[in-house]
N, C-alpha and C. Protein backbone atom coordinates (compact mmCIF):
# COMPACT_ATOMS: atom_id res chain seq x y z
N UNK A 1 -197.29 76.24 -48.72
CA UNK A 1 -196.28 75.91 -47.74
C UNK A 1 -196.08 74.39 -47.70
N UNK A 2 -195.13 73.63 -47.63
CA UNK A 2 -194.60 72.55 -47.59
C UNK A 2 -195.05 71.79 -46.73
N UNK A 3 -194.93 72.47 -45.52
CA UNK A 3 -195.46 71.82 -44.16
C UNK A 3 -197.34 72.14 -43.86
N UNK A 4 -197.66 72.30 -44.90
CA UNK A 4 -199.52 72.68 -44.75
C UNK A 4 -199.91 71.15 -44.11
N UNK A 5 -200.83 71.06 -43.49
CA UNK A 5 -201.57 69.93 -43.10
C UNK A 5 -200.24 69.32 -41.56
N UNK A 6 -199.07 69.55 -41.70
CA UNK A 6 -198.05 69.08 -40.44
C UNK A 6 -198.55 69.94 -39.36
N UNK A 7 -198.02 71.10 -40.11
CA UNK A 7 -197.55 72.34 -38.87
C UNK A 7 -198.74 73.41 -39.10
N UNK A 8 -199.27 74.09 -37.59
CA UNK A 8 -200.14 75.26 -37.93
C UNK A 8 -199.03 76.37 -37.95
N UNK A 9 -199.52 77.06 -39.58
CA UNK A 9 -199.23 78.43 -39.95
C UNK A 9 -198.28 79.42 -38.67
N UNK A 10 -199.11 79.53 -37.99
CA UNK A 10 -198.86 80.47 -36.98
C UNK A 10 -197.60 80.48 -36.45
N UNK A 11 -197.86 79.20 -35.50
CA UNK A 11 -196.75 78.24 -34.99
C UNK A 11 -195.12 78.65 -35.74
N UNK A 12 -195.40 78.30 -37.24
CA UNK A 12 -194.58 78.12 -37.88
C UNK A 12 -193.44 79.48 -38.62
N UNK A 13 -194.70 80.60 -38.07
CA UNK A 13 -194.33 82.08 -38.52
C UNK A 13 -193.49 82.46 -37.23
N UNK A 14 -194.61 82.30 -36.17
CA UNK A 14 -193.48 82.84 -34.68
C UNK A 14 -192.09 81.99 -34.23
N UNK A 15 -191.84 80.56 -35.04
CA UNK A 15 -190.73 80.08 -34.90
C UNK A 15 -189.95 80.96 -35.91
N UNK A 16 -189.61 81.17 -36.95
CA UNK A 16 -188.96 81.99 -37.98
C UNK A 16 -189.12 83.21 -37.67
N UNK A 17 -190.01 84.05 -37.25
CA UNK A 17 -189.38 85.41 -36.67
C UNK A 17 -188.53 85.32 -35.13
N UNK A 18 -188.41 84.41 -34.74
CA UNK A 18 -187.58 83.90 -33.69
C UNK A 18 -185.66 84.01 -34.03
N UNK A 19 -185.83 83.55 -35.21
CA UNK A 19 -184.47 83.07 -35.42
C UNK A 19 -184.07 83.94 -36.94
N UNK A 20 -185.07 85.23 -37.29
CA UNK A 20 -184.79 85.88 -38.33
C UNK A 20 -183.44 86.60 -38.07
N UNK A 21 -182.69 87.21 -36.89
CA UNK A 21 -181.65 87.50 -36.90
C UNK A 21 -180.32 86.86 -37.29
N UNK A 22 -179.01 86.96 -38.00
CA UNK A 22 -178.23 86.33 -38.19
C UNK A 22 -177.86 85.86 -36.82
N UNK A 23 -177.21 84.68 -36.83
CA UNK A 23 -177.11 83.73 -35.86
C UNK A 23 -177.42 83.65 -34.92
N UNK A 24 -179.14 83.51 -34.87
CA UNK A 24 -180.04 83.48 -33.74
C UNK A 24 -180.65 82.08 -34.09
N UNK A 25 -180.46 81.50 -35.22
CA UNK A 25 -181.05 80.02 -35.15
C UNK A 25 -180.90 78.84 -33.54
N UNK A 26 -181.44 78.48 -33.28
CA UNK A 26 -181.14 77.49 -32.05
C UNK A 26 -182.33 76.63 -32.44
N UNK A 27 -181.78 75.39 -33.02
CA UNK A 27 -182.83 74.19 -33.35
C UNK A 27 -183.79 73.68 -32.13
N UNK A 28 -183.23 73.68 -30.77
CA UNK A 28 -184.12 73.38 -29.74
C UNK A 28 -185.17 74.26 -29.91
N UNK A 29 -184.96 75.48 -29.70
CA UNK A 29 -186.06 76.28 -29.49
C UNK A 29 -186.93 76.27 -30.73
N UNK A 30 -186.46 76.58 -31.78
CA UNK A 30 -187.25 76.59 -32.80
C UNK A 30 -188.28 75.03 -33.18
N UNK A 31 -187.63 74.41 -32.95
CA UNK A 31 -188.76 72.71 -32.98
C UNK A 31 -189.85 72.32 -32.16
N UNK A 32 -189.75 73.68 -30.85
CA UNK A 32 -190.51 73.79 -29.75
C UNK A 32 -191.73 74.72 -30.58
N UNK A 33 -190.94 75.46 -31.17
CA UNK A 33 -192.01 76.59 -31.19
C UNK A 33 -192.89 76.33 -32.56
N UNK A 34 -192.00 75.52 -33.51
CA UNK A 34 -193.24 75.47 -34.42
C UNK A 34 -193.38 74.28 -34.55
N UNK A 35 -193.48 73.44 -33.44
CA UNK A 35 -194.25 72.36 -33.15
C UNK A 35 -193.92 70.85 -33.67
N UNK A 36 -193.22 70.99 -34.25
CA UNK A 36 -192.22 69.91 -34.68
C UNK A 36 -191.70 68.62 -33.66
N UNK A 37 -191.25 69.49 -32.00
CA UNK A 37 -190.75 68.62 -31.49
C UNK A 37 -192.28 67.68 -30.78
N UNK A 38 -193.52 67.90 -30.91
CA UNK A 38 -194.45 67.26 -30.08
C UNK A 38 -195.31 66.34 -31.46
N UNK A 39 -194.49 66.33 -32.82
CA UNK A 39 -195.22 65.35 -33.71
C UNK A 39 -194.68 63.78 -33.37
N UNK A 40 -195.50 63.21 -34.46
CA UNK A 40 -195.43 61.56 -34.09
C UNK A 40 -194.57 61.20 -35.02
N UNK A 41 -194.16 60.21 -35.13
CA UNK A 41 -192.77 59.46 -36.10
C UNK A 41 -193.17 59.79 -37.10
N UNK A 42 -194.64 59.41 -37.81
CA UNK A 42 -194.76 59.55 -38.90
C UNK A 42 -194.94 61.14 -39.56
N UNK A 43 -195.29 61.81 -38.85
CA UNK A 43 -195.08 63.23 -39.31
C UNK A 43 -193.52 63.30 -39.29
N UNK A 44 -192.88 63.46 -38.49
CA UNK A 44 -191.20 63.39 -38.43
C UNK A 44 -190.62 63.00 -39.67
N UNK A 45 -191.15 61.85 -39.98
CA UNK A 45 -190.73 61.37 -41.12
C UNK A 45 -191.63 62.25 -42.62
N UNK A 46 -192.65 62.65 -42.54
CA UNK A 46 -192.75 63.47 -43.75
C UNK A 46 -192.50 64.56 -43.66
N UNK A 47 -191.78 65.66 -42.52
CA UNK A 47 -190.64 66.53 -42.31
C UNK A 47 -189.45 66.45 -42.93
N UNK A 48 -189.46 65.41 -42.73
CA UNK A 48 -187.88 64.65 -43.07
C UNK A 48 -187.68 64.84 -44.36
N UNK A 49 -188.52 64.04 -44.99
CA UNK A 49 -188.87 64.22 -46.62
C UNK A 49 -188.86 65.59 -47.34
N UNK A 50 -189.27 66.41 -46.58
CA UNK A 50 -189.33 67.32 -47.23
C UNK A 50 -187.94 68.21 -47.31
N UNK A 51 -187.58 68.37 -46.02
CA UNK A 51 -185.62 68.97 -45.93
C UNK A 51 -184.81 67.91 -47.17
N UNK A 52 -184.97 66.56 -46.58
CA UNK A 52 -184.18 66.00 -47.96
C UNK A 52 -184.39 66.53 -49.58
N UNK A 53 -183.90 67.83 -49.60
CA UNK A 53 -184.38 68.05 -50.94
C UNK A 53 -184.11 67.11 -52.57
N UNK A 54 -182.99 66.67 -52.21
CA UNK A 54 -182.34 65.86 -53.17
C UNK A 54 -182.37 64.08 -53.06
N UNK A 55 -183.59 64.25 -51.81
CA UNK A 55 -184.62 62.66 -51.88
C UNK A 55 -183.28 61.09 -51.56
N UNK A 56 -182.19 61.83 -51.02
CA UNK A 56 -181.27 60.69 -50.62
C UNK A 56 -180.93 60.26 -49.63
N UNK A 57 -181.74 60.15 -48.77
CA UNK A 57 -182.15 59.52 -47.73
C UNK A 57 -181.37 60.06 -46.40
N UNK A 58 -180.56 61.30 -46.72
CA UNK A 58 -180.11 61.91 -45.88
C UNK A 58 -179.95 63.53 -45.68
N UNK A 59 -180.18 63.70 -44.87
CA UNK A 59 -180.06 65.44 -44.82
C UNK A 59 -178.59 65.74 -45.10
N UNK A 60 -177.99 66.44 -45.91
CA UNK A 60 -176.69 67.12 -45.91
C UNK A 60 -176.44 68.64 -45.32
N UNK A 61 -175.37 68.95 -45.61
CA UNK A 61 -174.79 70.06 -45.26
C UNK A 61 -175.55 70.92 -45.94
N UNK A 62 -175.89 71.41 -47.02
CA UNK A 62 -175.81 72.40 -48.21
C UNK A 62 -177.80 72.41 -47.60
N UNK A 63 -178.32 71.30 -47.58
CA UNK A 63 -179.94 70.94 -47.24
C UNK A 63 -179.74 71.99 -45.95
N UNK A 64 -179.28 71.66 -44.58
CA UNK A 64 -179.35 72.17 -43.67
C UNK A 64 -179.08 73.93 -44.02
N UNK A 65 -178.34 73.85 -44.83
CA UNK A 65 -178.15 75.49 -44.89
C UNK A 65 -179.44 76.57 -45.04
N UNK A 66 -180.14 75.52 -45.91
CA UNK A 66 -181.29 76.14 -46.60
C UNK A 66 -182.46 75.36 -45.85
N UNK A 67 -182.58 75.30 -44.68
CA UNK A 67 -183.08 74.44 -43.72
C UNK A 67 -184.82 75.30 -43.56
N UNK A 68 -184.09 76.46 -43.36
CA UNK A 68 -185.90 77.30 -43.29
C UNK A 68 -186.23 77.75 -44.14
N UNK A 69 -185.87 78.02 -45.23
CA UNK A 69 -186.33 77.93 -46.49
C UNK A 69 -187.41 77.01 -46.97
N UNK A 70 -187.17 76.08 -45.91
CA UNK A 70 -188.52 74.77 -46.21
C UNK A 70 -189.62 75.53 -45.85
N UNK A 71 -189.83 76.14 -44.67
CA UNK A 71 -190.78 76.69 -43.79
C UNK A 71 -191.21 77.75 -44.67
N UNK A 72 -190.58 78.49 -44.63
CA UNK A 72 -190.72 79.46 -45.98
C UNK A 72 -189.92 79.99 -47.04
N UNK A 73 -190.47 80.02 -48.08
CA UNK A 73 -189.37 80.95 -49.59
C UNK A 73 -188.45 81.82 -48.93
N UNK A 74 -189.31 82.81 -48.34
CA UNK A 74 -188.55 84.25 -47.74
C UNK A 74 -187.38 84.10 -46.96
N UNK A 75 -187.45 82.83 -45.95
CA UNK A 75 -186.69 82.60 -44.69
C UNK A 75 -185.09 82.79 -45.13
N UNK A 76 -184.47 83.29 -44.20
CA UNK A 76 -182.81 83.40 -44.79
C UNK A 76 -182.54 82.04 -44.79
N UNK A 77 -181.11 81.57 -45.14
CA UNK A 77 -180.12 80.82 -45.17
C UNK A 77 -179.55 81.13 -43.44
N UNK A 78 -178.92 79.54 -43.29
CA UNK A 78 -178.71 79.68 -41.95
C UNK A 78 -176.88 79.83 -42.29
N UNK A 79 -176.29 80.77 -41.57
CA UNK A 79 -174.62 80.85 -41.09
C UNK A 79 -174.17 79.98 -41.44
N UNK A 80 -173.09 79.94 -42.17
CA UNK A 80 -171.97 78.66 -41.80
C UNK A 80 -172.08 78.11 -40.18
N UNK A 81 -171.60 78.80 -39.16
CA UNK A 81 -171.88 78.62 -37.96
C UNK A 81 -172.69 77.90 -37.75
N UNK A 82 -174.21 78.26 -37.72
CA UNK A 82 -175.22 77.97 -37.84
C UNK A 82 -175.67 76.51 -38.15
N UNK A 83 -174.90 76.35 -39.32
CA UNK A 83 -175.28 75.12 -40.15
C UNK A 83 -174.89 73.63 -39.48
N UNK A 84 -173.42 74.29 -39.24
CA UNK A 84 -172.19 73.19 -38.87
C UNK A 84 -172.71 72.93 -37.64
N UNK A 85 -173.25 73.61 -36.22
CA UNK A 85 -173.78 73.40 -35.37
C UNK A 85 -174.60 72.15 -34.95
N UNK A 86 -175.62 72.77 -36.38
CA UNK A 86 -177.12 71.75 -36.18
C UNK A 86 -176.37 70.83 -37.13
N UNK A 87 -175.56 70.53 -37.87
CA UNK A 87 -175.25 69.27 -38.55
C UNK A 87 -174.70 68.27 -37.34
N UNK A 88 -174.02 69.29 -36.83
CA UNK A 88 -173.05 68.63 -35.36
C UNK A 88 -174.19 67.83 -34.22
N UNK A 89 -175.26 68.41 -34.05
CA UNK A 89 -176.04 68.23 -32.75
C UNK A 89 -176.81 67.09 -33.86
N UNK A 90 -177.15 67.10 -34.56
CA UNK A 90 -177.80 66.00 -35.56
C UNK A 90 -177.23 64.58 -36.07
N UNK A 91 -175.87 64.56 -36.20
CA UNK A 91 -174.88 63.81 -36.49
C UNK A 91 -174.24 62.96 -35.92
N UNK A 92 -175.34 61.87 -35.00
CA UNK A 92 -174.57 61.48 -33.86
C UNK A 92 -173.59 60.04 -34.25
N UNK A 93 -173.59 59.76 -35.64
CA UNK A 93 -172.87 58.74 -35.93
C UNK A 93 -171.80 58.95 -36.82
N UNK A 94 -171.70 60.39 -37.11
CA UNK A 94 -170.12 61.26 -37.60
C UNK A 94 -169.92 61.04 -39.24
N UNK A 95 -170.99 60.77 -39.77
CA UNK A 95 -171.22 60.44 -41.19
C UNK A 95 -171.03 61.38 -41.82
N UNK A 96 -171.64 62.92 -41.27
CA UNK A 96 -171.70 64.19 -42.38
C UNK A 96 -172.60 64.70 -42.79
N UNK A 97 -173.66 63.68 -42.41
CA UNK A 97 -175.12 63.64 -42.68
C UNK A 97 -175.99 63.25 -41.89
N UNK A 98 -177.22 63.82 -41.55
CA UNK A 98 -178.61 63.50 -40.84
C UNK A 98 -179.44 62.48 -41.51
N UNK A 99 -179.36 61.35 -40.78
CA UNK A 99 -180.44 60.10 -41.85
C UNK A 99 -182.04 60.73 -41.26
N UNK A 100 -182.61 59.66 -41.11
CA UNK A 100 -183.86 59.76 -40.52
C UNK A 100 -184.36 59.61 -38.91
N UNK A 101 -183.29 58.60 -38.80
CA UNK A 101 -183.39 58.05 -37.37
C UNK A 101 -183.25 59.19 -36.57
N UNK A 102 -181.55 60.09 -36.71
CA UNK A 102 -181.29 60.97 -35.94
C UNK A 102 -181.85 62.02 -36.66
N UNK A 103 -182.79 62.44 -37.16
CA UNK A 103 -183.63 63.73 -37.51
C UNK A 103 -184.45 62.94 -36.02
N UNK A 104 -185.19 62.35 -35.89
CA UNK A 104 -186.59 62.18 -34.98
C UNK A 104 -185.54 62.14 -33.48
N UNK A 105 -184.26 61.97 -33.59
CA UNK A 105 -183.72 62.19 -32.13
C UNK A 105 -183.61 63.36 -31.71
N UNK A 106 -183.15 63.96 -33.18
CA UNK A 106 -182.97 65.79 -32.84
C UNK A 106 -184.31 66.33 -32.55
N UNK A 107 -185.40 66.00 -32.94
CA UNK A 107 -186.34 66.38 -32.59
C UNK A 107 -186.97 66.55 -31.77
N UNK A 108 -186.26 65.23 -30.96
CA UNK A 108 -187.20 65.12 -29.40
C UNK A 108 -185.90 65.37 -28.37
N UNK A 109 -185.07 65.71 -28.69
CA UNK A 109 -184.01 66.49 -27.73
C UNK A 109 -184.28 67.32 -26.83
């Protein structure tokens, strides 16, 4: 798992059976539940790292889609809906993209 040594297992299973239904994702709740929203910058930031799949210093659209997929292989793809949402609630400077800064804002939302 990607997040081994960040996030406990558990944590990280009962957030994803949370939001296994189609468009049941809700980033608040889920960052609560697998613990994400109570880490320190520097974990945030090797979170971060890891969604950036394509290492460019920003989360995109297509990244967010495949957002729990980080968490796990199995995890679905999130909705168009879904996606555009958390790009929206993430995006507070209208770029298109999640840098780093506003990943650790969304986090502690």
């Amino acid at each position: 798992m990607a997040f081994a040594g960040i996030l406990n297992d558990a944590d990280v299973k009962a957030a994803l059976d949370s939001c296994s239904a189609a468009d049941s994702f809700n980033y608040k709740s889920f960052f609560q539940k697998c613990g994400l929203a109570a880490k320190s910058p520097d974990d945030l930031k090797k979170a971060f790292a890891i969604i950036d799949q394509d290492n460019s210093g920003f989360i995109e659209e297509e990244e967010l889609k495949l957002f729990l997929q980080n968490f796990s292989a199995s995890a679905r793809a999130l909705s168009d809906k879904e996606t555009k949402a958390f790009l929206a609630a993430g995006d507070s400077d209208g770029d298109g993209k999640i840098g780093v800064e506003e990943f650790a804002a969304l986090m502690k939302a």
